[in-house]
C-alpha atoms as a PDB file:
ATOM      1  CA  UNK A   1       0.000   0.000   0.000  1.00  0.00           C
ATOM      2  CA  UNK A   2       1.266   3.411  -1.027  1.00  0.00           C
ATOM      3  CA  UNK A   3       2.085   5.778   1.423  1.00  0.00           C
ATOM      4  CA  UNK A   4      -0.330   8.500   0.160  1.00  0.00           C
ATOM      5  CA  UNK A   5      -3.239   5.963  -0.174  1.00  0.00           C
ATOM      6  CA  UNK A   6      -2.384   5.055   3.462  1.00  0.00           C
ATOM      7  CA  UNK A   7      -2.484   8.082   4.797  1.00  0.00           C
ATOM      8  CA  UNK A   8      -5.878   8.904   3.187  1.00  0.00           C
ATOM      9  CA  UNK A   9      -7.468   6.128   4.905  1.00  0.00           C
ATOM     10  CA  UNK A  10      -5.926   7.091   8.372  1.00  0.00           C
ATOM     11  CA  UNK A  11      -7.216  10.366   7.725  1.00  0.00           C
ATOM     12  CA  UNK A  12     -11.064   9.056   6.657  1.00  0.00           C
ATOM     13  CA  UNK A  13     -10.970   6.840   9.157  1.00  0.00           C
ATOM     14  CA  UNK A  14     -10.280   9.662  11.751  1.00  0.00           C
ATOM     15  CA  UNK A  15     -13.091  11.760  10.271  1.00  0.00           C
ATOM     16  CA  UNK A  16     -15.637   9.001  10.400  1.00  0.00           C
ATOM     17  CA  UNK A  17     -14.514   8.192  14.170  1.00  0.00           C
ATOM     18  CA  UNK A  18     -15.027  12.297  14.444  1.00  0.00           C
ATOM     19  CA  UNK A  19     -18.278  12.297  13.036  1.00  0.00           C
ATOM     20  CA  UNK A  20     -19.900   9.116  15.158  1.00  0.00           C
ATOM     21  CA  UNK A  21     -18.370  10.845  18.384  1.00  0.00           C
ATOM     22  CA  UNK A  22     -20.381  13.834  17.189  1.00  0.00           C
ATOM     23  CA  UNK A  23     -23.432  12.024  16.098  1.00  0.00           C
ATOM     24  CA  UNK A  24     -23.428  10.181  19.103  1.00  0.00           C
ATOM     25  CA  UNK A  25     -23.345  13.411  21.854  1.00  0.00           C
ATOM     26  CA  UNK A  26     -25.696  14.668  19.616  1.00  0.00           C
ATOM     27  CA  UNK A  27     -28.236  12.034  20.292  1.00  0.00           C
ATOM     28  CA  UNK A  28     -27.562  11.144  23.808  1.00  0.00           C
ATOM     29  CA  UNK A  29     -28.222  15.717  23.561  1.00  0.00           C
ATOM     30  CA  UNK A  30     -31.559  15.017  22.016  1.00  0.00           C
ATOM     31  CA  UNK A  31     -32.288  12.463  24.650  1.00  0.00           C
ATOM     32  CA  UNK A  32     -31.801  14.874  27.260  1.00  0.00           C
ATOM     33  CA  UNK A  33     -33.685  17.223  25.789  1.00  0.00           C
ATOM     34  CA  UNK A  34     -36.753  15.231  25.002  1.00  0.00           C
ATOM     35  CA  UNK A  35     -36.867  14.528  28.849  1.00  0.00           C
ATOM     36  CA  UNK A  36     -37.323  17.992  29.374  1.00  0.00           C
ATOM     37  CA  UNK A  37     -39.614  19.297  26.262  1.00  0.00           C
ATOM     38  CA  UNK A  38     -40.916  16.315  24.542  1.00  0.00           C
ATOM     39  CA  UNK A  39     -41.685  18.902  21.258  1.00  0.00           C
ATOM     40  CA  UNK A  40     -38.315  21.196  21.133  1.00  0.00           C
ATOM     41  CA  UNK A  41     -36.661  17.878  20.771  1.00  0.00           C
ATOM     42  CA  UNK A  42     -38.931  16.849  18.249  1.00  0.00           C
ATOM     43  CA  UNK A  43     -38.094  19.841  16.004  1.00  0.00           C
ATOM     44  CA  UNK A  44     -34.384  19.848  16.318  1.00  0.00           C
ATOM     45  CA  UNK A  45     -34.813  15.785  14.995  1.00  0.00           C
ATOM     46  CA  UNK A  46     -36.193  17.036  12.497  1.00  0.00           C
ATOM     47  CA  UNK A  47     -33.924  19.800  11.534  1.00  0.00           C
ATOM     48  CA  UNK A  48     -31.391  16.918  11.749  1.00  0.00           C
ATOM     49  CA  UNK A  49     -33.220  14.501  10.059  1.00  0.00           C
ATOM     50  CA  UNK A  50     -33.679  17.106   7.061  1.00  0.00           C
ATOM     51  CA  UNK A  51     -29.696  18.386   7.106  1.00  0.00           C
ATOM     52  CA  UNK A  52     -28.747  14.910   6.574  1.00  0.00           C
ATOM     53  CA  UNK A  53     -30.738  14.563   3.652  1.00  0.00           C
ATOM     54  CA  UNK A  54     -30.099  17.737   2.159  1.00  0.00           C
ATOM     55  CA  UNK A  55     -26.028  16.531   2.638  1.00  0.00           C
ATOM     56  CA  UNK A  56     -26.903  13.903   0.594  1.00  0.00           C
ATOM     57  CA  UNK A  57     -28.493  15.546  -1.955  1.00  0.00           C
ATOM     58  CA  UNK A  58     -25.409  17.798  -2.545  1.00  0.00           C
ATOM     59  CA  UNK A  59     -23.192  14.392  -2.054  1.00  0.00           C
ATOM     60  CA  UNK A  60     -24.883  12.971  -5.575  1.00  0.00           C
ATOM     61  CA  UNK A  61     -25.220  16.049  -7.157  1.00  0.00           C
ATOM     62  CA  UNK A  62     -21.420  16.391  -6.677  1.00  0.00           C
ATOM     63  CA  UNK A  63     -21.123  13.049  -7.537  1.00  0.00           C
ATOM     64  CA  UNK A  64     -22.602  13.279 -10.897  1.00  0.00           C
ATOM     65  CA  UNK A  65     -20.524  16.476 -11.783  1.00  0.00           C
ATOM     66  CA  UNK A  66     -17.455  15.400 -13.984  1.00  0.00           C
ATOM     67  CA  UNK A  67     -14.102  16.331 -12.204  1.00  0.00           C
ATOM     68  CA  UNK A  68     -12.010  19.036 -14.266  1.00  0.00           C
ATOM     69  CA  UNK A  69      -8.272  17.669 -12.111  1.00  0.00           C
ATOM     70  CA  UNK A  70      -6.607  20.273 -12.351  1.00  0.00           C
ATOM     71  CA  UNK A  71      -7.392  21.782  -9.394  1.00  0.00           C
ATOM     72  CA  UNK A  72      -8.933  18.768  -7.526  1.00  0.00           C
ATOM     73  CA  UNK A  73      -7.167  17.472  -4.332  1.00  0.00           C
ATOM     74  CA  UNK A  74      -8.299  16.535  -1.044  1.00  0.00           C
ATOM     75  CA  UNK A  75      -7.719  20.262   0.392  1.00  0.00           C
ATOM     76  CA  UNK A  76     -10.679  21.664  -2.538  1.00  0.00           C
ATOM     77  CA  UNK A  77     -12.363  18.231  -1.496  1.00  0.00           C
ATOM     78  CA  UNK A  78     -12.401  19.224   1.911  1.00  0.00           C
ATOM     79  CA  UNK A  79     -13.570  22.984   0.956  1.00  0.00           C
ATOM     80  CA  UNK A  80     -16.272  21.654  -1.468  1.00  0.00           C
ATOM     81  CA  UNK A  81     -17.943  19.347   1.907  1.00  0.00           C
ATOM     82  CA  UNK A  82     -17.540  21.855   4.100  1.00  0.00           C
ATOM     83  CA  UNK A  83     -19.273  24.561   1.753  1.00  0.00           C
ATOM     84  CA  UNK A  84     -21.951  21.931   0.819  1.00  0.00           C
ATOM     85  CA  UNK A  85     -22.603  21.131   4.775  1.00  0.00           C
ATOM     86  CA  UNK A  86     -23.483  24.817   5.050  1.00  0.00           C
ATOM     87  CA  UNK A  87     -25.880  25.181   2.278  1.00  0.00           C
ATOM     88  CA  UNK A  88     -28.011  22.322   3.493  1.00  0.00           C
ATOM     89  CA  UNK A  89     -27.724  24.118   7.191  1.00  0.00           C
ATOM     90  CA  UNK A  90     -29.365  27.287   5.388  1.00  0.00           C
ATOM     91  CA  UNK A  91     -31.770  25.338   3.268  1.00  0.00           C
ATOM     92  CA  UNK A  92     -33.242  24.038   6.521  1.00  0.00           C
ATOM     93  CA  UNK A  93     -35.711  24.242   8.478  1.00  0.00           C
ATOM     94  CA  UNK A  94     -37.731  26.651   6.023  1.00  0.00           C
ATOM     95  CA  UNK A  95     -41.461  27.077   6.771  1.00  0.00           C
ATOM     96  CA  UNK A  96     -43.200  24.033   4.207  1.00  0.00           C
ATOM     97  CA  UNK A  97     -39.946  22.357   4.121  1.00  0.00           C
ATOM     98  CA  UNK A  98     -39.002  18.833   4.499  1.00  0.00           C
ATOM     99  CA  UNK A  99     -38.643  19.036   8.748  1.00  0.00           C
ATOM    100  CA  UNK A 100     -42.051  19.905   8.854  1.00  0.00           C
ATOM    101  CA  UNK A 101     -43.360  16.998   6.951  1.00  0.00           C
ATOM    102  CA  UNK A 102     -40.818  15.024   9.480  1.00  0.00           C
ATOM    103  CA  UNK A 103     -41.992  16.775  12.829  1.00  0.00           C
ATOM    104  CA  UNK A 104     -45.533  16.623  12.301  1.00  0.00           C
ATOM    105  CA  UNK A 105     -45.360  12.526  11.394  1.00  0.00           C
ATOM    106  CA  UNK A 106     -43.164  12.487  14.647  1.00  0.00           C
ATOM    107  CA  UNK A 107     -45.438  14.090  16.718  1.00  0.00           C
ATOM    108  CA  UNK A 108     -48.336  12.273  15.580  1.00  0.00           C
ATOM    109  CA  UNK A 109     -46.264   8.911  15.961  1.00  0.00           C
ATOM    110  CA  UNK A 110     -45.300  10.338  19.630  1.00  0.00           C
ATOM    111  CA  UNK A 111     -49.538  11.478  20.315  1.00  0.00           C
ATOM    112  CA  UNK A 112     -48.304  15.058  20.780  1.00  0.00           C
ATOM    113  CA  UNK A 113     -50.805  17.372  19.542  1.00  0.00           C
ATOM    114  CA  UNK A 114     -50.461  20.244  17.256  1.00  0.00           C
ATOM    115  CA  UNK A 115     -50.627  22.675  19.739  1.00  0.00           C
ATOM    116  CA  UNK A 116     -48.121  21.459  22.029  1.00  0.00           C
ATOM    117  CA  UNK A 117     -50.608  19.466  24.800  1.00  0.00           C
ATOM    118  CA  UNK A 118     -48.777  16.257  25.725  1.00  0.00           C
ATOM    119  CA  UNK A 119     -51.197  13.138  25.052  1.00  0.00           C
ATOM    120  CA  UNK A 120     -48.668  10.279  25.665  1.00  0.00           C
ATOM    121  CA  UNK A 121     -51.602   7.783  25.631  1.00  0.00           C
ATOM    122  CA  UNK A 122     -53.307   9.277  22.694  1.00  0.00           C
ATOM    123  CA  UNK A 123     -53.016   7.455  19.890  1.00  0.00           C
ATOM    124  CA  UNK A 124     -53.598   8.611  16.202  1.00  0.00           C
ATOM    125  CA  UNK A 125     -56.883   9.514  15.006  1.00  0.00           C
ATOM    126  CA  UNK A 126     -56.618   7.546  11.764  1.00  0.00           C
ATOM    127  CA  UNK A 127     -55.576   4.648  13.906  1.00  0.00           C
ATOM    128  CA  UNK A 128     -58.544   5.188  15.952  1.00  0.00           C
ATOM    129  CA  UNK A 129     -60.717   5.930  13.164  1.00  0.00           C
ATOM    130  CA  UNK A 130     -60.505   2.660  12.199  1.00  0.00           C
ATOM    131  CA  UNK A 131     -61.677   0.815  14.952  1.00  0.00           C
ATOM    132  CA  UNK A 132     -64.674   3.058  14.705  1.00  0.00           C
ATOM    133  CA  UNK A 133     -63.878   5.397  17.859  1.00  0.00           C
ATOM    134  CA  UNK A 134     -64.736   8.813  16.647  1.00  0.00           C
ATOM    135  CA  UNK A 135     -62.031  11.894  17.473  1.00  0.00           C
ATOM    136  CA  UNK A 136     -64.248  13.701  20.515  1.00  0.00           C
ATOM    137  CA  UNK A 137     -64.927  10.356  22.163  1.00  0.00           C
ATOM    138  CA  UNK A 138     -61.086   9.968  22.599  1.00  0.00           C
ATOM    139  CA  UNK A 139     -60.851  13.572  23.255  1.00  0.00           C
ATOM    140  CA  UNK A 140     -62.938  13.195  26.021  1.00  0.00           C
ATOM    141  CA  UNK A 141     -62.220  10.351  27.986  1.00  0.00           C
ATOM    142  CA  UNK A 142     -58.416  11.217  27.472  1.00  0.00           C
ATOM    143  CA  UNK A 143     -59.489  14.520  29.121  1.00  0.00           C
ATOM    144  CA  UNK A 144     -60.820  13.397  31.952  1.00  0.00           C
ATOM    145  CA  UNK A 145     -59.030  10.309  32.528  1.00  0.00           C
ATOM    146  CA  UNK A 146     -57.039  11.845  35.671  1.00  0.00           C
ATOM    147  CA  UNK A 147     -59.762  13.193  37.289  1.00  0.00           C
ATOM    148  CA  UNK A 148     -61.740   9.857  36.673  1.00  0.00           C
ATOM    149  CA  UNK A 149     -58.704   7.629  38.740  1.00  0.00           C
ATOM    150  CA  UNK A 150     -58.566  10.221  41.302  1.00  0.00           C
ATOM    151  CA  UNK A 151     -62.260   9.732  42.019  1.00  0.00           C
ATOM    152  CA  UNK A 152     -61.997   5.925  41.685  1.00  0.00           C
ATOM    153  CA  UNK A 153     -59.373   5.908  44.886  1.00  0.00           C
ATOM    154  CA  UNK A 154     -61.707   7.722  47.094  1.00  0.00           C
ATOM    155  CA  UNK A 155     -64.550   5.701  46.155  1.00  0.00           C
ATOM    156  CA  UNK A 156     -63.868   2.720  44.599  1.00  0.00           C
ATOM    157  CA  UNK A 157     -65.957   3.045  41.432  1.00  0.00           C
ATOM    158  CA  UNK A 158     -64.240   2.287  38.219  1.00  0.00           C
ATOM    159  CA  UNK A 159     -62.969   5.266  36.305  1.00  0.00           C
ATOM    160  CA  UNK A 160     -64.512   3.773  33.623  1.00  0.00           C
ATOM    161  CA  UNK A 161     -68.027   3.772  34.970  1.00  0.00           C
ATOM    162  CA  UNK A 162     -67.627   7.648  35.997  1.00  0.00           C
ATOM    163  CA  UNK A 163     -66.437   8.341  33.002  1.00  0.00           C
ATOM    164  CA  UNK A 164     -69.019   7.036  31.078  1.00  0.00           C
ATOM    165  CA  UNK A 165     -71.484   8.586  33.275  1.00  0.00           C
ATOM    166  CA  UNK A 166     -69.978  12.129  32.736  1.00  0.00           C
ATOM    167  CA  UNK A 167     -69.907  11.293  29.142  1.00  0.00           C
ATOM    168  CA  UNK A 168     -73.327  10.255  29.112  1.00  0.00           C
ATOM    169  CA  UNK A 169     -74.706  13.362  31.362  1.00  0.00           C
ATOM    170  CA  UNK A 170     -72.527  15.568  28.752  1.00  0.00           C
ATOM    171  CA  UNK A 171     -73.173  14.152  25.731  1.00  0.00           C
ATOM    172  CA  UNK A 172     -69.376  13.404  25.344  1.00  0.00           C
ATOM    173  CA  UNK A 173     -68.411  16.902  26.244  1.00  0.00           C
ATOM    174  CA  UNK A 174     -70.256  18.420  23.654  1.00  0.00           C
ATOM    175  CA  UNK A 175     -73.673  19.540  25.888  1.00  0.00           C
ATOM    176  CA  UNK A 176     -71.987  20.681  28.808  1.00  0.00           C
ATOM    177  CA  UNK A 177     -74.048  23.109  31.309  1.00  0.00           C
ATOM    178  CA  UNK A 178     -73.289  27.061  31.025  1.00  0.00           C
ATOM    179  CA  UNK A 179     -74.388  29.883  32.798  1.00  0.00           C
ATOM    180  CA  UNK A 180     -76.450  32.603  30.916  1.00  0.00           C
ATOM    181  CA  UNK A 181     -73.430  34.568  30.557  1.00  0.00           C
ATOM    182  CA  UNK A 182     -71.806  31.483  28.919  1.00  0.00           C
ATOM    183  CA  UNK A 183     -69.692  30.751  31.602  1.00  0.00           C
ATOM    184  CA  UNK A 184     -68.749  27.022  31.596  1.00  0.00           C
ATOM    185  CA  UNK A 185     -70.257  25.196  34.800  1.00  0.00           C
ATOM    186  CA  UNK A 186     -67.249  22.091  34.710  1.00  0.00           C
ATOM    187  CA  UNK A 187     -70.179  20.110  35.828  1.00  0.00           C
ATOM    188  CA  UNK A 188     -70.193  16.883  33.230  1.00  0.00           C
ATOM    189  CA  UNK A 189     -72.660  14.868  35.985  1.00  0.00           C
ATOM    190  CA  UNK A 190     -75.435  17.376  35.974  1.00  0.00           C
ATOM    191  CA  UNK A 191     -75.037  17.442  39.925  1.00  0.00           C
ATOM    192  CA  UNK A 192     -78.392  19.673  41.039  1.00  0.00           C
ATOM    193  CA  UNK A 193     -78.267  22.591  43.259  1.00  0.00           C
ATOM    194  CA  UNK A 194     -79.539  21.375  46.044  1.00  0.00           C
ATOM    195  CA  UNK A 195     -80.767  23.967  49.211  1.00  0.00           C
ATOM    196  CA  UNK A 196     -77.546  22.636  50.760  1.00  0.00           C
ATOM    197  CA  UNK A 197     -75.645  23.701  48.381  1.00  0.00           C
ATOM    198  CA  UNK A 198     -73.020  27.127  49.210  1.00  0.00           C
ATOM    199  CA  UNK A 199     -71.434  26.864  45.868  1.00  0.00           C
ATOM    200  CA  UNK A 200     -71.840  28.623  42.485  1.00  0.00           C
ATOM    201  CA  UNK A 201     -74.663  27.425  40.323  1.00  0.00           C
ATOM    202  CA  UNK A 202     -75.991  27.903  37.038  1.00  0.00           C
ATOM    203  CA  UNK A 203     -79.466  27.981  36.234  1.00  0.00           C
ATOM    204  CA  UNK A 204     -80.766  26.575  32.640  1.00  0.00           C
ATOM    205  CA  UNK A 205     -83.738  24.498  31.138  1.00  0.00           C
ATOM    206  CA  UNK A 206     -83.591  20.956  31.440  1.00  0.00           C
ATOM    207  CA  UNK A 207     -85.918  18.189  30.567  1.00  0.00           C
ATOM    208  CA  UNK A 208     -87.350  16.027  33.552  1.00  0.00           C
ATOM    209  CA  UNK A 209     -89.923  13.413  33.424  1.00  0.00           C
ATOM    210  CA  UNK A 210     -92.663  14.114  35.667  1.00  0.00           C
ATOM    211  CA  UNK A 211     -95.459  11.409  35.619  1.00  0.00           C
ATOM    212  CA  UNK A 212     -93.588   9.716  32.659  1.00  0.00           C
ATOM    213  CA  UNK A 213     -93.628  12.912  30.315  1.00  0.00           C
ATOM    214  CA  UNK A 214     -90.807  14.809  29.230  1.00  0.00           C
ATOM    215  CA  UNK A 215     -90.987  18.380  30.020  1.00  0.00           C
ATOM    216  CA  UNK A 216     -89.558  21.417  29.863  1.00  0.00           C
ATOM    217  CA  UNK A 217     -88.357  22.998  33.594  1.00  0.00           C
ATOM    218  CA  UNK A 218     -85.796  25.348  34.512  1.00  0.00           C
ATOM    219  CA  UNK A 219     -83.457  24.273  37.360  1.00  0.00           C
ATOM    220  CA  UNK A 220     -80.301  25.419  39.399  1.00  0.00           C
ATOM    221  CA  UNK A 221     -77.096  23.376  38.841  1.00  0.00           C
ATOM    222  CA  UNK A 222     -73.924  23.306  40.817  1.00  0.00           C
ATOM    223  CA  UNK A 223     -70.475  24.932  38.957  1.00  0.00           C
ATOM    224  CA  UNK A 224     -67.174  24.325  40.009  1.00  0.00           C
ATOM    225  CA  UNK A 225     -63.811  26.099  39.025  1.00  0.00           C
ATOM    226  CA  UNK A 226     -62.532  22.721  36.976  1.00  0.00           C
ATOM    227  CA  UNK A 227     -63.259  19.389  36.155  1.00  0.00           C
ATOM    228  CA  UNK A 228     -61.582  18.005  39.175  1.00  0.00           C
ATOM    229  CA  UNK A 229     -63.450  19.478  41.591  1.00  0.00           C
ATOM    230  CA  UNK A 230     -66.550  18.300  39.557  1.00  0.00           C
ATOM    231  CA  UNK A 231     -64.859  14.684  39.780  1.00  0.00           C
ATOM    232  CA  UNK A 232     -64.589  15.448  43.368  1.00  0.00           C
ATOM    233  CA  UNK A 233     -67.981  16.333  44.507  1.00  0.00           C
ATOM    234  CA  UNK A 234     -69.160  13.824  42.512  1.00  0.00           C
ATOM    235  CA  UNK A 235     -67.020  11.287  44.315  1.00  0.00           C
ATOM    236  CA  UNK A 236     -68.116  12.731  47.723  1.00  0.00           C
ATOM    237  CA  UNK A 237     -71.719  12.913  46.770  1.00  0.00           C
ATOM    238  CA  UNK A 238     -71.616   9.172  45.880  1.00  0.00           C
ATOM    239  CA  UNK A 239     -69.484   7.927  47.896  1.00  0.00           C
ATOM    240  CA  UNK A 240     -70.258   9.486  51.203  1.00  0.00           C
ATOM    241  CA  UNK A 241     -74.408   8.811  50.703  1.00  0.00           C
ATOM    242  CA  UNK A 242     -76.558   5.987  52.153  1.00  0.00           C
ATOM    243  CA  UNK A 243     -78.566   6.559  49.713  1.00  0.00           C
ATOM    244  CA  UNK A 244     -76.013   5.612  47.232  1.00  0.00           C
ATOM    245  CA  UNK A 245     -74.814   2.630  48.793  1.00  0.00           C
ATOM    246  CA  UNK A 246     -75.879  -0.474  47.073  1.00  0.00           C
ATOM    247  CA  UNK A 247     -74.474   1.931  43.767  1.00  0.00           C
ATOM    248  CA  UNK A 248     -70.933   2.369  44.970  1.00  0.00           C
ATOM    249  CA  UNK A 249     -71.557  -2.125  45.722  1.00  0.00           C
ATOM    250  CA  UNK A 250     -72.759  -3.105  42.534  1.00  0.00           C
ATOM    251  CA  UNK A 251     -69.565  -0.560  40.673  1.00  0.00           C
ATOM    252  CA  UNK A 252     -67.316  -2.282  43.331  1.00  0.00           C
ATOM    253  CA  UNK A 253     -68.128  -5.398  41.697  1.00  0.00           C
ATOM    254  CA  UNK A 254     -67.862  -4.305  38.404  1.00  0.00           C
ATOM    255  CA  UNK A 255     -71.752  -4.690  37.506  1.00  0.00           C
ATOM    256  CA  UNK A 256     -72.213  -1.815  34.741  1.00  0.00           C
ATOM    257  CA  UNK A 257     -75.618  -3.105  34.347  1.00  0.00           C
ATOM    258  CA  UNK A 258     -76.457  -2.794  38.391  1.00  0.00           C
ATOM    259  CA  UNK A 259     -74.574   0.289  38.723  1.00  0.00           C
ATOM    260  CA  UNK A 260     -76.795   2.260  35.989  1.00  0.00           C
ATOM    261  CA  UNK A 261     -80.257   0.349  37.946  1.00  0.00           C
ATOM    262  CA  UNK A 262     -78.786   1.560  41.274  1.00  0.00           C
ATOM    263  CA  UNK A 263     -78.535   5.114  40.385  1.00  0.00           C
ATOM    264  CA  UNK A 264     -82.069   5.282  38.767  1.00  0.00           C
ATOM    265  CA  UNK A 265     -83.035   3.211  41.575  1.00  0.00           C
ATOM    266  CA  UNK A 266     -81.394   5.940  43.643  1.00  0.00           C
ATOM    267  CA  UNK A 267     -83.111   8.155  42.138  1.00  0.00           C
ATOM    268  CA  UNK A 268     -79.946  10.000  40.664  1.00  0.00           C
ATOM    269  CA  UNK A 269     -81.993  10.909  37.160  1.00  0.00           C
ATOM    270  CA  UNK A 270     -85.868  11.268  36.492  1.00  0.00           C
ATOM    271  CA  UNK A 271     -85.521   9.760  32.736  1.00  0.00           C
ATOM    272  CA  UNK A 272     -87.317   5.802  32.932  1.00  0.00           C
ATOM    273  CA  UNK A 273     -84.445   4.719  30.363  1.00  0.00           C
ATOM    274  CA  UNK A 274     -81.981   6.864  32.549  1.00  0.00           C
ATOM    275  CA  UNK A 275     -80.404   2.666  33.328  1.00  0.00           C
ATOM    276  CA  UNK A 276     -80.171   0.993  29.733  1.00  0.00           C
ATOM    277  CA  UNK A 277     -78.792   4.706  28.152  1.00  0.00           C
ATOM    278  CA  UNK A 278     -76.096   5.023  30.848  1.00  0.00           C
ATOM    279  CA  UNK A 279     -75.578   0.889  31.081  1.00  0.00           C
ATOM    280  CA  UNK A 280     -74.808   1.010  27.327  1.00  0.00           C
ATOM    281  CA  UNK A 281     -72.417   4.066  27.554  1.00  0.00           C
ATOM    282  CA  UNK A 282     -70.290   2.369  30.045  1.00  0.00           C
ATOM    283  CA  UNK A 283     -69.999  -0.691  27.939  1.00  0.00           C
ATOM    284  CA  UNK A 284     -68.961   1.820  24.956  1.00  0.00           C
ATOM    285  CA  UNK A 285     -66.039   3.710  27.325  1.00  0.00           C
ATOM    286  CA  UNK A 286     -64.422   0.398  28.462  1.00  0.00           C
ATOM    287  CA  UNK A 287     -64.351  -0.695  24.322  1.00  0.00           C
ATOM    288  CA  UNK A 288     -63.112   2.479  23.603  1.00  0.00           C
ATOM    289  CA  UNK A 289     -59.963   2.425  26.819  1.00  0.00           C
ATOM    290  CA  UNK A 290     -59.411  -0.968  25.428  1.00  0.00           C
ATOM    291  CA  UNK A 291     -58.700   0.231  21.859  1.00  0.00           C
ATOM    292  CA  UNK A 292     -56.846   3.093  23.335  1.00  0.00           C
ATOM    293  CA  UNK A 293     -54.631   0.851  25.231  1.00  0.00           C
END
């Protein structure tokens, strides 16, 4: 082996060692990172992801240009890479470019949303879509889902069951009770006012059934600051009432069927199919936590 040839492999050889070193604090960097803000880190792979392949781009197009060797030599090699490595820093990154494409897929891939709210256990809507669980229904019960276990500890009903009865009561987020002034109640059980009641309320029209008839009636209903303090009365209205007791048994058990009776039993809502609406909602939310799974 000639000398010169030698020494050009020592020196690739060092490069390449160079560049892993690099490559490799620059992803243990990006790990670091991602444990801190999940979508910064996101980006700068991206950006990455992108400069790499715009490297390459310039590598073939290079490649495919005929030498003129005259004034080729592994100095004007070195200058060409080096000159090529900063064009595709400038060409990236650019608003519509390639690292957008990249961060959106990994964001979706990661279930970060689009603004920036961390979902880890969200998975993507198309995925979803496909077992036939529609976008607010995962919206919701990833929503509440916190709320929902913290409730379950203090009472022992499934966070399931609550959350399908929230769901239900709400219409899956989407009928949720307002003051006139549209101020939003947080109260996805439809919890009544009752005269013991100190709290803020909202008064609307509801439907009740009085002597089997649906009708018309306007009533005062209990609003709290968030949803976990909704999740919270709820739990303490449930789970600290004798009248509720064979419903916090039957949930205990994991009876969907008996815990929907109970609470009409209970008298918890005035609507005669109040049981086989709310039994069949439950039965929904645990499919749907399965799929999410």
């Amino acid at each position: 082996m000639s000398a010169s040839l030698s020494s050009s492999l020592k020196s690739n050889l060092s490069s390449s060692n160079a560049s892993v070193g690099t490559d490799n604090r620059s992803i243990e960097a990006l790990r670091a990172a991602a444990a801190r803000d999940p979508k910064s880190s996101i980006r700068e792979t991206a950006k990455q992801f992108e400069s790499l392949f715009m490297q390459e781009v310039m590598k073939s197009m290079r490649a495919s240009t005929l030498a003129s060797g005259m004034l080729d030599n592994p100095g004007s090699q070195l200058g060409t890479e080096m000159l090529d490595t900063q064009f595709a820093g400038k060409m990236t990154g650019l608003p519509g470019g390639l690292s957008d494409a990249i961060q959106r897929q990994l964001q979706r891939q990661m279930g970060i949303s689009e603004k920036g709210d961390a979902a880890k256990t969200l998975q993507p809507l198309p995925a979803l879509a496909k077992k036939g669980i529609a976008p607010h229904v995962q919206s919701f019960i990833q929503k509440h889902d916190g709320a929902a276990k913290a409730a379950e500890a203090a009472t022992g009903i499934p966070a399931s069951f609550m959350l399908a009865q929230a769901a239900h009561e709400s219409g899956w987020g989407r009928r949720e009770i307002t003051a006139k002034d549209g101020t939003p109640s947080h109260n996805v059980f439809g919890i009544k006012a009752t005269p013991g009641w100190t709290g803020k309320v909202a008064e609307v029209q509801t439907t009740e059934f009085i002597d089997g008839k649906a009708t018309k009636v306007t009533a005062k209903f209990r609003a709290y600051d968030n949803y976990q303090d909704a999740f919270k009365d709820y739990a303490k209205l449930i789970g600290n009432n004798d009248r509720y007791r064979n419903v916090v048994a039957q949930a205990q058990n994991g009876s969907a069927e008996g815990f929907a009776r109970g609470l009409q039993k209970a008298g918890y809502a005035t609507d005669p199919e109040y049981a086989d609406k709310l039994a069949r909602v439950i039965n929904t939310t645990v499919r749907v936590q399965r799929a999410m799974a």
